[in-house]
N, C-alpha and C. Protein backbone atom coordinates (compact mmCIF):
# COMPACT_ATOMS: atom_id res chain seq x y z
N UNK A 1 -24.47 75.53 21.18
CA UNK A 1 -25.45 75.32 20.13
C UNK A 1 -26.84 75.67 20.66
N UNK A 2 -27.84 76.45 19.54
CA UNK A 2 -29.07 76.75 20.12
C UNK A 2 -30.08 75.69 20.58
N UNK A 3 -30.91 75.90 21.33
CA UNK A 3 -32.00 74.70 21.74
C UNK A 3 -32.95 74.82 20.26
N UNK A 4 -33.25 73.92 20.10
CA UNK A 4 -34.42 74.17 19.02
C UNK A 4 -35.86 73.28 19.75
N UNK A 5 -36.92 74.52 19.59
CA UNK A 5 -38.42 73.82 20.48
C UNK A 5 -38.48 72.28 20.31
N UNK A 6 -38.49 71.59 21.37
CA UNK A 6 -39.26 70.67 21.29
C UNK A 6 -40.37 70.29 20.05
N UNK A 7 -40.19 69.28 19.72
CA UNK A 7 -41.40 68.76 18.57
C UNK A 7 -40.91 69.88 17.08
N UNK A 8 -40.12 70.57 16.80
CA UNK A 8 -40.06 71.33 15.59
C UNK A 8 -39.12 70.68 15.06
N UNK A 9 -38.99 70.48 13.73
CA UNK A 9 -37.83 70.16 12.86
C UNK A 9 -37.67 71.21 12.02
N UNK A 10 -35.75 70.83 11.95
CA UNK A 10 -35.13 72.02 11.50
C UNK A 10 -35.06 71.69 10.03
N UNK A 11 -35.19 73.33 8.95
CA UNK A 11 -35.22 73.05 8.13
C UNK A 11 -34.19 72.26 6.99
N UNK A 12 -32.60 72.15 7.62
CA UNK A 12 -32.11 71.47 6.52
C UNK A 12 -31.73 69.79 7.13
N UNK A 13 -32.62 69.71 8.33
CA UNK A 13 -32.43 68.19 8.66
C UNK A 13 -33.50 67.14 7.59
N UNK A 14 -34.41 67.78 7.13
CA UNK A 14 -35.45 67.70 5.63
C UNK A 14 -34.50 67.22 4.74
N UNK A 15 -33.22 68.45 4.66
CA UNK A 15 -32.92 68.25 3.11
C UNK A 15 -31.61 67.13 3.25
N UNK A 16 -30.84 66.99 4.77
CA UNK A 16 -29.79 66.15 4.33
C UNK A 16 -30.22 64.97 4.38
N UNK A 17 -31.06 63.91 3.98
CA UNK A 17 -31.11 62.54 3.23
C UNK A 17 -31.19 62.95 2.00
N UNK A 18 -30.90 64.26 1.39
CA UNK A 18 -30.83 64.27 -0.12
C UNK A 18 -29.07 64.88 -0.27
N UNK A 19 -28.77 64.64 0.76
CA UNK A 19 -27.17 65.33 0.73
C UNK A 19 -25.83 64.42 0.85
N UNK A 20 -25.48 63.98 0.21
CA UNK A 20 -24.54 62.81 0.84
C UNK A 20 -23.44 62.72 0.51
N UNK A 21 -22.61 62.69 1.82
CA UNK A 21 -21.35 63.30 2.08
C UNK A 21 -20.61 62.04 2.33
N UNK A 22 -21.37 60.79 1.76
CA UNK A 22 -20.53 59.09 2.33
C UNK A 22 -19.03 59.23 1.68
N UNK A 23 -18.75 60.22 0.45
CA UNK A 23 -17.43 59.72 0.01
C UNK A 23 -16.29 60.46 0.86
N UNK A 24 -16.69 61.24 1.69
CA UNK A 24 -15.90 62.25 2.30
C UNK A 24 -15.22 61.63 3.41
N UNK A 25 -14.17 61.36 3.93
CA UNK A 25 -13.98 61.14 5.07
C UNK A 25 -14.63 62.45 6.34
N UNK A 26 -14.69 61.52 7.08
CA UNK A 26 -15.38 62.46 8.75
C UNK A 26 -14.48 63.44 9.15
N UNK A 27 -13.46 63.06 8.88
CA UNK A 27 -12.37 64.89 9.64
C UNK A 27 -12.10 65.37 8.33
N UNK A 28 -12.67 65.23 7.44
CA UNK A 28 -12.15 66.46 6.44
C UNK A 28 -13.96 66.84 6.25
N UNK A 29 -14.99 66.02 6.41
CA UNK A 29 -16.48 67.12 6.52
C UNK A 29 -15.97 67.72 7.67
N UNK A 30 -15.62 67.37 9.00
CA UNK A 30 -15.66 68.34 10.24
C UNK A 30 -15.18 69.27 10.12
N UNK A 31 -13.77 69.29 9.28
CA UNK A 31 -13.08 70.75 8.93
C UNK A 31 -14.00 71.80 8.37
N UNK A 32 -14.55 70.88 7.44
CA UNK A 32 -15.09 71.97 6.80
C UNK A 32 -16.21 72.55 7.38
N UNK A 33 -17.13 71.70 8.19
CA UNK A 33 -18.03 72.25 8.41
C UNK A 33 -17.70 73.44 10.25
N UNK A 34 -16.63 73.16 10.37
CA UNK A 34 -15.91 73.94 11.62
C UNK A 34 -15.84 75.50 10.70
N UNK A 35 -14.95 75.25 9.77
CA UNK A 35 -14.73 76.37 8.84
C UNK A 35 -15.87 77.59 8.20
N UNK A 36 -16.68 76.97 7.89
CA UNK A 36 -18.54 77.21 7.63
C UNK A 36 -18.95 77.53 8.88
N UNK A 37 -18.80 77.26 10.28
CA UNK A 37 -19.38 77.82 11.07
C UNK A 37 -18.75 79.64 11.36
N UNK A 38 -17.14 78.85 11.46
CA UNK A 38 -16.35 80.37 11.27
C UNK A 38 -16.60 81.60 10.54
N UNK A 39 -16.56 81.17 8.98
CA UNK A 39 -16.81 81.71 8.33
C UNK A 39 -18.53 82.60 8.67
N UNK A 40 -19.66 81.77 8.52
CA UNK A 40 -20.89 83.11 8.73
C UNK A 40 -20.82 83.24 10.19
N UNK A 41 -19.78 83.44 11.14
CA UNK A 41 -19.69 83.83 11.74
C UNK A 41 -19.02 85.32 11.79
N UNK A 42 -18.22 85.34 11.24
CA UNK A 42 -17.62 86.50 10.55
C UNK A 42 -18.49 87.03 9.77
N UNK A 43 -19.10 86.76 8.57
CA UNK A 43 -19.86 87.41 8.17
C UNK A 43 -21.16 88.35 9.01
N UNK A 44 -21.49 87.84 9.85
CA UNK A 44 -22.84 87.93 10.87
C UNK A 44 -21.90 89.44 11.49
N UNK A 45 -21.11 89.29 11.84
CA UNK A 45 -20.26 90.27 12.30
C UNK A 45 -20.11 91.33 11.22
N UNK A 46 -19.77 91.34 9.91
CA UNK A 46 -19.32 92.66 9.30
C UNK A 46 -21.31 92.98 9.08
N UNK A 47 -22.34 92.08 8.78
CA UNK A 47 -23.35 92.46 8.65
C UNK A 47 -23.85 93.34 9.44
N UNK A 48 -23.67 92.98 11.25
CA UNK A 48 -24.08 93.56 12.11
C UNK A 48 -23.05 95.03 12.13
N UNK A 49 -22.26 95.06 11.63
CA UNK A 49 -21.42 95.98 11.59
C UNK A 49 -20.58 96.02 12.95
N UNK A 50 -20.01 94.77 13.34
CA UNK A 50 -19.25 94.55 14.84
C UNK A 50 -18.05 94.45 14.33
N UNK A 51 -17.05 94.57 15.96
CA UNK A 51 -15.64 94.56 15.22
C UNK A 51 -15.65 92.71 15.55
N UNK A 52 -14.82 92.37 14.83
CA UNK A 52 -13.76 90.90 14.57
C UNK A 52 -12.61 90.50 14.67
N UNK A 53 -11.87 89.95 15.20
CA UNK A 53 -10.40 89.73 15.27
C UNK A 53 -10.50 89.48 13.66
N UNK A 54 -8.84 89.34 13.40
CA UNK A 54 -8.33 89.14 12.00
C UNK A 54 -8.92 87.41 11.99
N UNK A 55 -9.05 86.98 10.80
CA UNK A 55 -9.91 85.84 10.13
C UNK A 55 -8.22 84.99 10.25
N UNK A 56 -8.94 83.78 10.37
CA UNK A 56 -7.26 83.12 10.12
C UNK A 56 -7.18 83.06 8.37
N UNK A 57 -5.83 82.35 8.44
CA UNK A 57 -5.71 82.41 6.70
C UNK A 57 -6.53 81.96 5.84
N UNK A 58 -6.95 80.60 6.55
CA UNK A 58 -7.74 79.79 5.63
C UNK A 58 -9.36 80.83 5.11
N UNK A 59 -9.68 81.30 5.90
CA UNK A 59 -11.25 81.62 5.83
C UNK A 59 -10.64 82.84 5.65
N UNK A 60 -9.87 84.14 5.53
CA UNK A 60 -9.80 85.19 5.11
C UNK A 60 -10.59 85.57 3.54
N UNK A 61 -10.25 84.31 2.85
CA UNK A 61 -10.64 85.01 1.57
C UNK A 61 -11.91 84.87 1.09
N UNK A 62 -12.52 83.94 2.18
CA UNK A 62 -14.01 83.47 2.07
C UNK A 62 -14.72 85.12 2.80
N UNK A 63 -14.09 85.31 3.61
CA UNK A 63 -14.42 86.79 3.97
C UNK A 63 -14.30 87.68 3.45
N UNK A 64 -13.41 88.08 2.55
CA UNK A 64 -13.04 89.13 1.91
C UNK A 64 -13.99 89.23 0.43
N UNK A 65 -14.50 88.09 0.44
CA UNK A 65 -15.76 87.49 -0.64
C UNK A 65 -16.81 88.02 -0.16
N UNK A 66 -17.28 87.81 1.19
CA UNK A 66 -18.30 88.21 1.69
C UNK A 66 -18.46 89.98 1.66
N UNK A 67 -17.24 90.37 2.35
CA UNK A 67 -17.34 91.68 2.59
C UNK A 67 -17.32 92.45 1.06
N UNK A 68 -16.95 92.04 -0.08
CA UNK A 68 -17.22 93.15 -1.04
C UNK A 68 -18.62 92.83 -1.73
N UNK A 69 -19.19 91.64 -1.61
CA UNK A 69 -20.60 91.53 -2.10
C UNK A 69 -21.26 92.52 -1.18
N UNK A 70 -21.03 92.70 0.21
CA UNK A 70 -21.93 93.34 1.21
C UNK A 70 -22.07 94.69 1.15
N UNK A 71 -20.46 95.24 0.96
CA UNK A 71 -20.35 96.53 0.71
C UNK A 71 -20.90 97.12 -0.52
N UNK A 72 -20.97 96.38 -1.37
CA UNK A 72 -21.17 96.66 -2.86
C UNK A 72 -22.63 96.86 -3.26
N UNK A 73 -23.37 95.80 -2.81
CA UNK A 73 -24.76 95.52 -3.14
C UNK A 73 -25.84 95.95 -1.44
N UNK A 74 -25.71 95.41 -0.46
CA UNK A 74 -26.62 95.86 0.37
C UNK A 74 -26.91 97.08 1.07
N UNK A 75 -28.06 97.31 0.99
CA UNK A 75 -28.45 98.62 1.43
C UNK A 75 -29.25 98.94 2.96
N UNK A 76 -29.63 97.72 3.11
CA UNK A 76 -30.00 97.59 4.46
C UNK A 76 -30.24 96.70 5.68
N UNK A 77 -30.00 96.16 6.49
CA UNK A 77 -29.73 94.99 6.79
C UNK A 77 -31.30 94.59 7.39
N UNK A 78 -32.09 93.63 7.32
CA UNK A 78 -33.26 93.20 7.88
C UNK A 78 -33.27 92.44 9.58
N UNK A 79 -32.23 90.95 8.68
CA UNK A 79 -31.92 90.45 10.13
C UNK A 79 -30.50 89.36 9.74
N UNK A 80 -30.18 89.26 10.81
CA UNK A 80 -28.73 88.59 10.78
C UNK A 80 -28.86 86.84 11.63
N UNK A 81 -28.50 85.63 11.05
CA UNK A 81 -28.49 84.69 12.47
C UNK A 81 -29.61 84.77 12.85
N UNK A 82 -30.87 84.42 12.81
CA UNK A 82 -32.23 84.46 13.18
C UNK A 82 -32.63 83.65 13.25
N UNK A 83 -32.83 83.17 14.18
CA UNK A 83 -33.77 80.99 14.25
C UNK A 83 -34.96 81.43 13.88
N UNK A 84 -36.58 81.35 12.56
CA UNK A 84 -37.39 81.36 13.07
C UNK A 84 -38.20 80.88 13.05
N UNK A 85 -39.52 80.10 13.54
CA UNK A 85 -40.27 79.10 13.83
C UNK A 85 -41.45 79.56 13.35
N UNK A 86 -42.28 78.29 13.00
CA UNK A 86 -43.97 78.05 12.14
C UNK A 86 -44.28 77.02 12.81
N UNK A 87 -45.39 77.66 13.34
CA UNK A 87 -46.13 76.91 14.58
C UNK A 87 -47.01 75.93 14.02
N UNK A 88 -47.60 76.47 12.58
CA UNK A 88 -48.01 75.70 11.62
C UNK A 88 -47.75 73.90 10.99
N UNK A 89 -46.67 74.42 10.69
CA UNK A 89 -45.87 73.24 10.53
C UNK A 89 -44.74 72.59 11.28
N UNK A 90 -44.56 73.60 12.02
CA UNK A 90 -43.63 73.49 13.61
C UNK A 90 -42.25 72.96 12.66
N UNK A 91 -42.22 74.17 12.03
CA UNK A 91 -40.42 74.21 11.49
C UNK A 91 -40.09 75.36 11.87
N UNK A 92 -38.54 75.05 11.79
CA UNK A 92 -37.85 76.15 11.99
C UNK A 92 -36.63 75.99 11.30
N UNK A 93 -35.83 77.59 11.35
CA UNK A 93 -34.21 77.94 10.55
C UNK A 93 -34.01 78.68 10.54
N UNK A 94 -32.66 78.97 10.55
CA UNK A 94 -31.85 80.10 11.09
C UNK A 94 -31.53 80.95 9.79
N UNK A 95 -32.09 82.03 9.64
CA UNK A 95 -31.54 82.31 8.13
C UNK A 95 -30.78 83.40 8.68
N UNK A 96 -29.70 82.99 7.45
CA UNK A 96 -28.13 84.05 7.55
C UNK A 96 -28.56 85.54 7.70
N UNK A 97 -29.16 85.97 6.74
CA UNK A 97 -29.08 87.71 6.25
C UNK A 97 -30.58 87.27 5.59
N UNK A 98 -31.42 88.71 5.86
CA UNK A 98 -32.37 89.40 5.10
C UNK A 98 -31.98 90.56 4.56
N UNK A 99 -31.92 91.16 3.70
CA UNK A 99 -31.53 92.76 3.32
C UNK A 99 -32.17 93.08 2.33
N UNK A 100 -32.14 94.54 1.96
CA UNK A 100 -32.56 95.07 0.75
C UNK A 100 -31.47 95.40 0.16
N UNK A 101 -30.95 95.46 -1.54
CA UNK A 101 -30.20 95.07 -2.50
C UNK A 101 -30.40 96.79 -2.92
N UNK A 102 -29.05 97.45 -2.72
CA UNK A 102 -29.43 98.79 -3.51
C UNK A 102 -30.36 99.14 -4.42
N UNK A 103 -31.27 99.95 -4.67
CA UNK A 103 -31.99 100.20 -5.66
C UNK A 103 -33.16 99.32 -5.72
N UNK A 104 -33.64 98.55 -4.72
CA UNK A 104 -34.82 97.69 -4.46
C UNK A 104 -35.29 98.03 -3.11
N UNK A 105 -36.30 97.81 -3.35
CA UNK A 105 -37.26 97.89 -1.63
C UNK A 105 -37.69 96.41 -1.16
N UNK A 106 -37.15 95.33 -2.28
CA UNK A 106 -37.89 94.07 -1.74
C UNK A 106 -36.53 92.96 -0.89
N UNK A 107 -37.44 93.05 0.13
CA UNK A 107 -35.91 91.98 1.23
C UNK A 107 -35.82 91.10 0.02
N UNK A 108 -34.30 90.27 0.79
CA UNK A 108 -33.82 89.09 -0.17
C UNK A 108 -33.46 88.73 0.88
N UNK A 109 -33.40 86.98 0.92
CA UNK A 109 -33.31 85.89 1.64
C UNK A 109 -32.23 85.58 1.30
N UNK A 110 -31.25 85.60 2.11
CA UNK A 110 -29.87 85.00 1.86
C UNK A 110 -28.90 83.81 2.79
N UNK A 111 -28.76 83.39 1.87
CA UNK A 111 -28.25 81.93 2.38
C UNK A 111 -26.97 81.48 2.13
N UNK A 112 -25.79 82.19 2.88
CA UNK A 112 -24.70 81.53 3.01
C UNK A 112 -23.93 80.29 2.41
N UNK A 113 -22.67 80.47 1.27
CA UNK A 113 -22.60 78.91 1.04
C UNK A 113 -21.07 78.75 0.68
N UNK A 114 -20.27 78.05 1.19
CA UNK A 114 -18.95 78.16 1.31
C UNK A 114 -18.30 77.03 -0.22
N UNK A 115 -19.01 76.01 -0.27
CA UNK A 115 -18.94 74.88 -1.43
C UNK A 115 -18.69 75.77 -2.80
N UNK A 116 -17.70 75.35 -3.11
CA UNK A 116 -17.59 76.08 -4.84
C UNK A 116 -18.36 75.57 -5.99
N UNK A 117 -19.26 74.43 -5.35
CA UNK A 117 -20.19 73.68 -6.37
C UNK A 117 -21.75 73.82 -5.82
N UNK A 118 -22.51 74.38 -6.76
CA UNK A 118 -23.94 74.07 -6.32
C UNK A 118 -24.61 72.93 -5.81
N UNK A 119 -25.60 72.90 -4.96
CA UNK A 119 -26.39 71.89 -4.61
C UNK A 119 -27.73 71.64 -5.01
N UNK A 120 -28.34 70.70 -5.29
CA UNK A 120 -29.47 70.86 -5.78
C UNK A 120 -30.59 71.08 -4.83
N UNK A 121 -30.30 70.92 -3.45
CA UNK A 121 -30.82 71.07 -2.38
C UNK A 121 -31.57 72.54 -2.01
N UNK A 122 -30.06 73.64 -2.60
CA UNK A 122 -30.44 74.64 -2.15
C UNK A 122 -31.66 75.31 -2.19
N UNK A 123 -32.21 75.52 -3.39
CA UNK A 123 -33.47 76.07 -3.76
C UNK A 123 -34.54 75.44 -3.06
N UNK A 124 -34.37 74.66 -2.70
CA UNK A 124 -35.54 73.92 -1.39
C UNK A 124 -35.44 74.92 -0.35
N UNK A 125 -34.06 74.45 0.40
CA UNK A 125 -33.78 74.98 1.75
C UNK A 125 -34.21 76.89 1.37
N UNK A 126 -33.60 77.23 0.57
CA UNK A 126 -34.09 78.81 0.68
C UNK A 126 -35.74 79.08 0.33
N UNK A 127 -36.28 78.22 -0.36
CA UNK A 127 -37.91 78.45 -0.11
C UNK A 127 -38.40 78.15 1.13
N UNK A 128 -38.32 77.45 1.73
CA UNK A 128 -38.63 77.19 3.50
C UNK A 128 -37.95 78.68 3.93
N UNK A 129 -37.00 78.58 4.08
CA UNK A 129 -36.91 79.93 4.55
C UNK A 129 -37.29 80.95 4.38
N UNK A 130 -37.75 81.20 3.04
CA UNK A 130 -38.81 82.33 2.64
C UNK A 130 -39.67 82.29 3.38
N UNK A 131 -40.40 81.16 3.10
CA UNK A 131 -41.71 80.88 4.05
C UNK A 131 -41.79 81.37 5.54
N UNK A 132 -40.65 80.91 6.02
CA UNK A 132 -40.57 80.89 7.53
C UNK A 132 -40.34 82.44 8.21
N UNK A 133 -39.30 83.07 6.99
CA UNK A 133 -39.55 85.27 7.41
C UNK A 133 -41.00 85.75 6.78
N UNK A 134 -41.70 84.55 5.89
CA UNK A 134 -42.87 85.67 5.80
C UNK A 134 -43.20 85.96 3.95
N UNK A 135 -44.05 85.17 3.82
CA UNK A 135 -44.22 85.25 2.28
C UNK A 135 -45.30 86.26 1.80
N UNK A 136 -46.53 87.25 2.95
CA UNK A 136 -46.48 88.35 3.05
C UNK A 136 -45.82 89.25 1.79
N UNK A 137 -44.29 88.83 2.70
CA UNK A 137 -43.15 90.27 2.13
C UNK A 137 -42.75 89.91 0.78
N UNK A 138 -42.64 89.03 0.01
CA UNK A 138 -42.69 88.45 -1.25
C UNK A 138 -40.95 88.42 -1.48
N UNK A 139 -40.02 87.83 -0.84
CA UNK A 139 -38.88 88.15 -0.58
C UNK A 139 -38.49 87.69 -1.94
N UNK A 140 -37.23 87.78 -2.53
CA UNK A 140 -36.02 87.41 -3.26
C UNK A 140 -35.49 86.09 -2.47
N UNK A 141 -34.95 84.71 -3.36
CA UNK A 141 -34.43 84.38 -2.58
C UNK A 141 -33.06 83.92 -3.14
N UNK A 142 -31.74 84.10 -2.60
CA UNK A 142 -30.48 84.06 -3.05
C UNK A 142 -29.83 83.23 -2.51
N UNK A 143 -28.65 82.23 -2.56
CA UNK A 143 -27.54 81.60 -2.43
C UNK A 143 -26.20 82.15 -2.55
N UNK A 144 -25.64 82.67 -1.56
CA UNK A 144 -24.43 83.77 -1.90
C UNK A 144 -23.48 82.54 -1.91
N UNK A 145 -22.75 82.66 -3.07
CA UNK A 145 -21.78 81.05 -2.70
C UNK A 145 -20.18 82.39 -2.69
N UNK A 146 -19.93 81.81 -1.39
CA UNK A 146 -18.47 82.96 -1.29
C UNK A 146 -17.17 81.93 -1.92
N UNK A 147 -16.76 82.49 -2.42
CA UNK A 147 -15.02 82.31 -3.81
C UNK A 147 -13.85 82.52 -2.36
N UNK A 148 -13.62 80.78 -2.55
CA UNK A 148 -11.97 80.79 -1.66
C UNK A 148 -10.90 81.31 -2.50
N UNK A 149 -11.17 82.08 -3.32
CA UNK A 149 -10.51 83.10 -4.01
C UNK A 149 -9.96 84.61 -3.62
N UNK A 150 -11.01 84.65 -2.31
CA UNK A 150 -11.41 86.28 -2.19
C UNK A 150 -12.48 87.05 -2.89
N UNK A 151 -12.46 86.44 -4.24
CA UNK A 151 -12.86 87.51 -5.39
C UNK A 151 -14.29 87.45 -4.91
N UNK A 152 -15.36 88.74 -5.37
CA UNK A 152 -16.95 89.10 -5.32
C UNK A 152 -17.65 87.99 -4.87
N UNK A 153 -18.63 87.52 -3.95
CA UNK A 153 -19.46 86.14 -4.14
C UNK A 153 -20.25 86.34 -5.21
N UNK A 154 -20.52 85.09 -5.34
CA UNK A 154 -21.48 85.18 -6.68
C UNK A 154 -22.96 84.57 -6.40
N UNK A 155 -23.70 84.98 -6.91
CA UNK A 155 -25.05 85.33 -7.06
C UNK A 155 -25.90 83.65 -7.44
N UNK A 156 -26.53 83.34 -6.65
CA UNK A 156 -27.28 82.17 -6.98
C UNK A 156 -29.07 82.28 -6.60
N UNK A 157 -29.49 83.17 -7.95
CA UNK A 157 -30.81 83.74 -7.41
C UNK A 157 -32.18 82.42 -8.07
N UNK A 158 -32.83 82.18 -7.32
CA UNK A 158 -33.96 81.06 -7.07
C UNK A 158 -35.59 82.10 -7.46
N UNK A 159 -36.40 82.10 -8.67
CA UNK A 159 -37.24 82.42 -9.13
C UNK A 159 -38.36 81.81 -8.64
N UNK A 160 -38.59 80.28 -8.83
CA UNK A 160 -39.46 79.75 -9.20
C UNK A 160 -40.12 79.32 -7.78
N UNK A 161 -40.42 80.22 -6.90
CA UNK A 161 -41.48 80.02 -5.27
C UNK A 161 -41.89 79.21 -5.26
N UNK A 162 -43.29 79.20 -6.36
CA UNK A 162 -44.28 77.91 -5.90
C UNK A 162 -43.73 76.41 -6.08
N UNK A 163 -42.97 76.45 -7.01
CA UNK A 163 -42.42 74.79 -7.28
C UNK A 163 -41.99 74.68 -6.45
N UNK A 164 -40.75 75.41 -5.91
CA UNK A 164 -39.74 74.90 -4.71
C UNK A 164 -40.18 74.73 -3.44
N UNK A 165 -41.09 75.80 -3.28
CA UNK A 165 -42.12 75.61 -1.57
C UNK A 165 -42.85 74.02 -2.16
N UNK A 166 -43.36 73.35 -3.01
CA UNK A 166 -44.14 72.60 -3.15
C UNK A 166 -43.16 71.24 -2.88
N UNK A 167 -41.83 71.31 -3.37
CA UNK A 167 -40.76 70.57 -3.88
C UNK A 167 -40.63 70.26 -2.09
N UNK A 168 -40.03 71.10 -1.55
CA UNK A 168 -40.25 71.65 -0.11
C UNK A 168 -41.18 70.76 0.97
N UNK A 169 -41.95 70.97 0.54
CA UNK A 169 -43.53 70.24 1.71
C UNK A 169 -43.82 69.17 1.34
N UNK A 170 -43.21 68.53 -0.01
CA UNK A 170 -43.19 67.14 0.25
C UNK A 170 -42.19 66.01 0.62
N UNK A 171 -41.12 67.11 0.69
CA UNK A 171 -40.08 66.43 1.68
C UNK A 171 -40.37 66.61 2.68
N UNK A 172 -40.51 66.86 3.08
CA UNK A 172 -41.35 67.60 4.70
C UNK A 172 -42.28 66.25 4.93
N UNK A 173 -43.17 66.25 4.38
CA UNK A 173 -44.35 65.28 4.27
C UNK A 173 -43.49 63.64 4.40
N UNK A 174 -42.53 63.44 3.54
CA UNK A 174 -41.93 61.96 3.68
C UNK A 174 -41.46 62.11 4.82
N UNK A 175 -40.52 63.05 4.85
CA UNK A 175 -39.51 63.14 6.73
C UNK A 175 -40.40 62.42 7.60
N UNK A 176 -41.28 63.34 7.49
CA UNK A 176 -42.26 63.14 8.84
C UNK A 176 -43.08 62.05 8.66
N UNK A 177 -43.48 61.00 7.47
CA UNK A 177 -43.99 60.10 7.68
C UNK A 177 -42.94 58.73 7.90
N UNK A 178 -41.64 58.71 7.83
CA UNK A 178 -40.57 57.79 7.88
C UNK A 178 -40.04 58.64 9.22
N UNK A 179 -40.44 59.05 9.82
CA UNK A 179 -39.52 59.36 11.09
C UNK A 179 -40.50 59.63 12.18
């Protein structure tokens, strides 16, 4: 596991007191979240364009989700797995994929998501991350939620910047005054 700087908090340690996983038993979150590591791990791989052993069964089709959104729609890859830090606010996060979307010149922020159900969280966590590659570049920001189906991922695109960065920094703001 990566070191993360001293004194920085990571961006979705913010969002999980809004995440709660109490009804779940502990070895069926661990699975999953073992599985989720697997999984954009593989992905990080067809992004980078590396080879991969075969996916086991379970996560094959979460891959095979990934790989036809990728093939289909991206045109260029920005960055893959990237921790990156604001000295500012001394956060940091690892965002999955930056790319440009055929037929666009503007990166999109993409954020990995294995759950077949939305979170309300997300649109937080992907505005911090905007923030954190650079709001400069005026990115897109997306939720690829990949189908244990196999079939296309589907598209979970986040409009509204200023609310969610705002939504954003005041969780930020409680974290850090209760902790």
């Amino acid at each position: 596991m990566e070191e993360i700087k001293q004194e920085y908090t990571r961006v979705t340690e913010i969002l999980s007191l809004y995440n709660n996983f109490d009804a779940i038993r502990p070895e069926v979150l661990q699975h999953a979240a073992d599985r989720g590591t697997s999984i954009h791990n593989y992905c990080a791989c067809i992004a980078r364009d590396e080879f991969f052993p075969d996916p086991t069964e379970e996560v094959a089709p979460y891959i095979q989700s990934f790989r036809e959104w990728f093939e289909k729609m991206v045109d260029k890859v920005e960055l893959v797995e990237k921790r990156l830090y604001n000295d500012d606010l001394m956060l940091t996060g690892a965002i999955d994929l930056v790319c440009t979307i055929r037929g666009s010149s503007t990166p999109v922020v993409v954020d990995i998501k294995t759950p077949q159900t939305k979170s309300r969280s997300w649109n937080l966590q992907l505005a911090a991350y905007r923030y954190l590659y650079g709001e400069n570049e005026d990115p897109r920001r997306i939720a690829l939620q990949l189908q244990k189906t196999g079939k296309i991922a589907k598209i979970v695109e986040y409009r509204d910047h200023e609310r969610d960065w705002k939504l954003y920094l005041s969780a930020l703001q409680l974290y850090r005054y209760f902790n």
